[in-house]
C-alpha atoms as a PDB file:
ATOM      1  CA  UNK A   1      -7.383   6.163   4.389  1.00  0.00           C
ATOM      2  CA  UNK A   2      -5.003   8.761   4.904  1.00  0.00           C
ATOM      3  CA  UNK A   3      -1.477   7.735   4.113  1.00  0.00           C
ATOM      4  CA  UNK A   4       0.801  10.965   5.285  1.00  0.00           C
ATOM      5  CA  UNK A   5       3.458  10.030   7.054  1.00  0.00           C
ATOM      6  CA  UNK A   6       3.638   6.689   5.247  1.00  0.00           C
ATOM      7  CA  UNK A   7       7.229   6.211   3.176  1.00  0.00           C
ATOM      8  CA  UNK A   8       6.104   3.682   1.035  1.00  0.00           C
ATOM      9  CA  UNK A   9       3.579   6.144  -1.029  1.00  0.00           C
ATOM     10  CA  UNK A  10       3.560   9.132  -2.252  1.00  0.00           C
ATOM     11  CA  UNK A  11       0.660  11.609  -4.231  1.00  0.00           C
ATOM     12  CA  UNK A  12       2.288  13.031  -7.559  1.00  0.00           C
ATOM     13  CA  UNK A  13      -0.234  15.421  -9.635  1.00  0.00           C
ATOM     14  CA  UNK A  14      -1.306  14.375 -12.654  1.00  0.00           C
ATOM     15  CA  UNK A  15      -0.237  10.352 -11.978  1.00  0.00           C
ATOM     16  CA  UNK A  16      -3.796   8.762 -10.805  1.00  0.00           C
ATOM     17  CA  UNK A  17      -5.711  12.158 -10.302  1.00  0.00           C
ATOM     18  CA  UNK A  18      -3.380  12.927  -7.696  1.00  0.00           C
ATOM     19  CA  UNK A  19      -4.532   9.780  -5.371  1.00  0.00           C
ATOM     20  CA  UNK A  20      -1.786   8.217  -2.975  1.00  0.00           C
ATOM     21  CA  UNK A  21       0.586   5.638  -5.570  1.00  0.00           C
ATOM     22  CA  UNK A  22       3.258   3.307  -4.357  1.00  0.00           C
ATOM     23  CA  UNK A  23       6.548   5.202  -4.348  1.00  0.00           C
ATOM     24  CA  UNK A  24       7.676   5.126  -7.976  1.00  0.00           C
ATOM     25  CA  UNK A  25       4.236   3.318  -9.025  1.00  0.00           C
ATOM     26  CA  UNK A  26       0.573   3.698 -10.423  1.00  0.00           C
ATOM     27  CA  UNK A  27       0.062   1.048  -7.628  1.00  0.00           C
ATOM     28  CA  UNK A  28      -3.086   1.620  -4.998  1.00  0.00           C
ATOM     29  CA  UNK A  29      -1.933   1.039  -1.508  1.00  0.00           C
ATOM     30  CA  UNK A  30      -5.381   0.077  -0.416  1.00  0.00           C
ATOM     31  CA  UNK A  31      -5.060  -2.626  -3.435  1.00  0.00           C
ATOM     32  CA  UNK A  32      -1.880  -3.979  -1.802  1.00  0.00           C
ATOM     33  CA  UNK A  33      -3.725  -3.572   1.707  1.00  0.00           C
ATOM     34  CA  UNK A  34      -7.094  -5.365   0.701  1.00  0.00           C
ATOM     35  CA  UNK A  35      -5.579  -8.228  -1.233  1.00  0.00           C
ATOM     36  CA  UNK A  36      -4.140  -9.252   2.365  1.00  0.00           C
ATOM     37  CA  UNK A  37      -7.082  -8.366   4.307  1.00  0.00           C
ATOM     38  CA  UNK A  38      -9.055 -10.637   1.633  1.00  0.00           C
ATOM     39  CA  UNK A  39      -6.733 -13.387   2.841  1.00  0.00           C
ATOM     40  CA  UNK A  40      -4.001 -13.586   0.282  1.00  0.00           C
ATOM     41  CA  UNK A  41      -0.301 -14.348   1.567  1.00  0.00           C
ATOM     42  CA  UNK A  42       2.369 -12.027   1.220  1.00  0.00           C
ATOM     43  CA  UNK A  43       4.308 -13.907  -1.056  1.00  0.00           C
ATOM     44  CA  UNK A  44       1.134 -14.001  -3.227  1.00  0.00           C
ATOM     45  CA  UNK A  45       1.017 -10.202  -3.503  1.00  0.00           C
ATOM     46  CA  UNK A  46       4.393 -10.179  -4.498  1.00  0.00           C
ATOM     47  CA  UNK A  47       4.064 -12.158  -6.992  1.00  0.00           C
ATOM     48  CA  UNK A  48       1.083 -10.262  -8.512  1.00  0.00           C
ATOM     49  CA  UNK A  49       2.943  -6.987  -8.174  1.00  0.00           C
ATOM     50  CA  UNK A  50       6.653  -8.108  -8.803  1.00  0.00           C
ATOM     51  CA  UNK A  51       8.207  -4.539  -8.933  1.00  0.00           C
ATOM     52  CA  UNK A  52       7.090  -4.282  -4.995  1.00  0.00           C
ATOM     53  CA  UNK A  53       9.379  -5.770  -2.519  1.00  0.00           C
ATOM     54  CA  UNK A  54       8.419  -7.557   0.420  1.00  0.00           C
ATOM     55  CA  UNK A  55       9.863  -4.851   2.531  1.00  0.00           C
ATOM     56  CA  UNK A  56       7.204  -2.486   1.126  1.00  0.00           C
ATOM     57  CA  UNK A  57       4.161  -5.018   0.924  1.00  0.00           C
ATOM     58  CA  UNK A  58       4.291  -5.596   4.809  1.00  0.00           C
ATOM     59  CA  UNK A  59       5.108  -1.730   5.343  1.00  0.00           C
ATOM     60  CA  UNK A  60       2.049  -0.419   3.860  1.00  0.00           C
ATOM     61  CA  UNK A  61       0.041  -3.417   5.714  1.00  0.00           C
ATOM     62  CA  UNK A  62       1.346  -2.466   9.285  1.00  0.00           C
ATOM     63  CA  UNK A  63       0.895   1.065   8.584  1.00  0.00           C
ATOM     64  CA  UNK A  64      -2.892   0.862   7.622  1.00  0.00           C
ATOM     65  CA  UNK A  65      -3.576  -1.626  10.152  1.00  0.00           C
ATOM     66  CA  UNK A  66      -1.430   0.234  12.773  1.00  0.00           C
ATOM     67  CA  UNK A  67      -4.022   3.432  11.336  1.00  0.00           C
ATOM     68  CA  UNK A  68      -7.022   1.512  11.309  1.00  0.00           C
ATOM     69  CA  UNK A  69      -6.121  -0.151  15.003  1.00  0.00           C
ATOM     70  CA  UNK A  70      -5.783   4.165  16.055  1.00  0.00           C
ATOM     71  CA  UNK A  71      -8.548   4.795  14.862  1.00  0.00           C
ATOM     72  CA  UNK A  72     -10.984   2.805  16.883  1.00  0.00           C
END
């Protein structure tokens, strides 16, 4: 997925081989993204990945599914 324009990530070189983080993390967005689309709650994924708010858990949802929805 292409996350430009996205706030909540960001691709440093050198941190993951340059692949698109979390702002200020080593943290996938598709990992945040297909934990919900596998059915987990929000407040779940928080709790798995408790340096992400819930501000930026549904942000990068409703940006890939506003991408993905485009994209058909």
């Amino acid at each position: 997925m292409d996350w430009t324009g996205c706030k909540q990530v960001e691709r440093v070189e050198g941190r993951c081989s340059g692949r698109p983080t979390v702002v200020g993390t080593r943290i996938f967005p598709e990992t945040i993204v297909g934990d919900y689309d596998l059915g987990s709650p929000v407040e779940e994924i928080q709790e798995n990945y408790p340096t992400l708010s819930l501000d930026t858990i549904t942000g990068l949802i409703e940006f890939a599914h506003t991408r993905q929805r485009s994209a058909a």
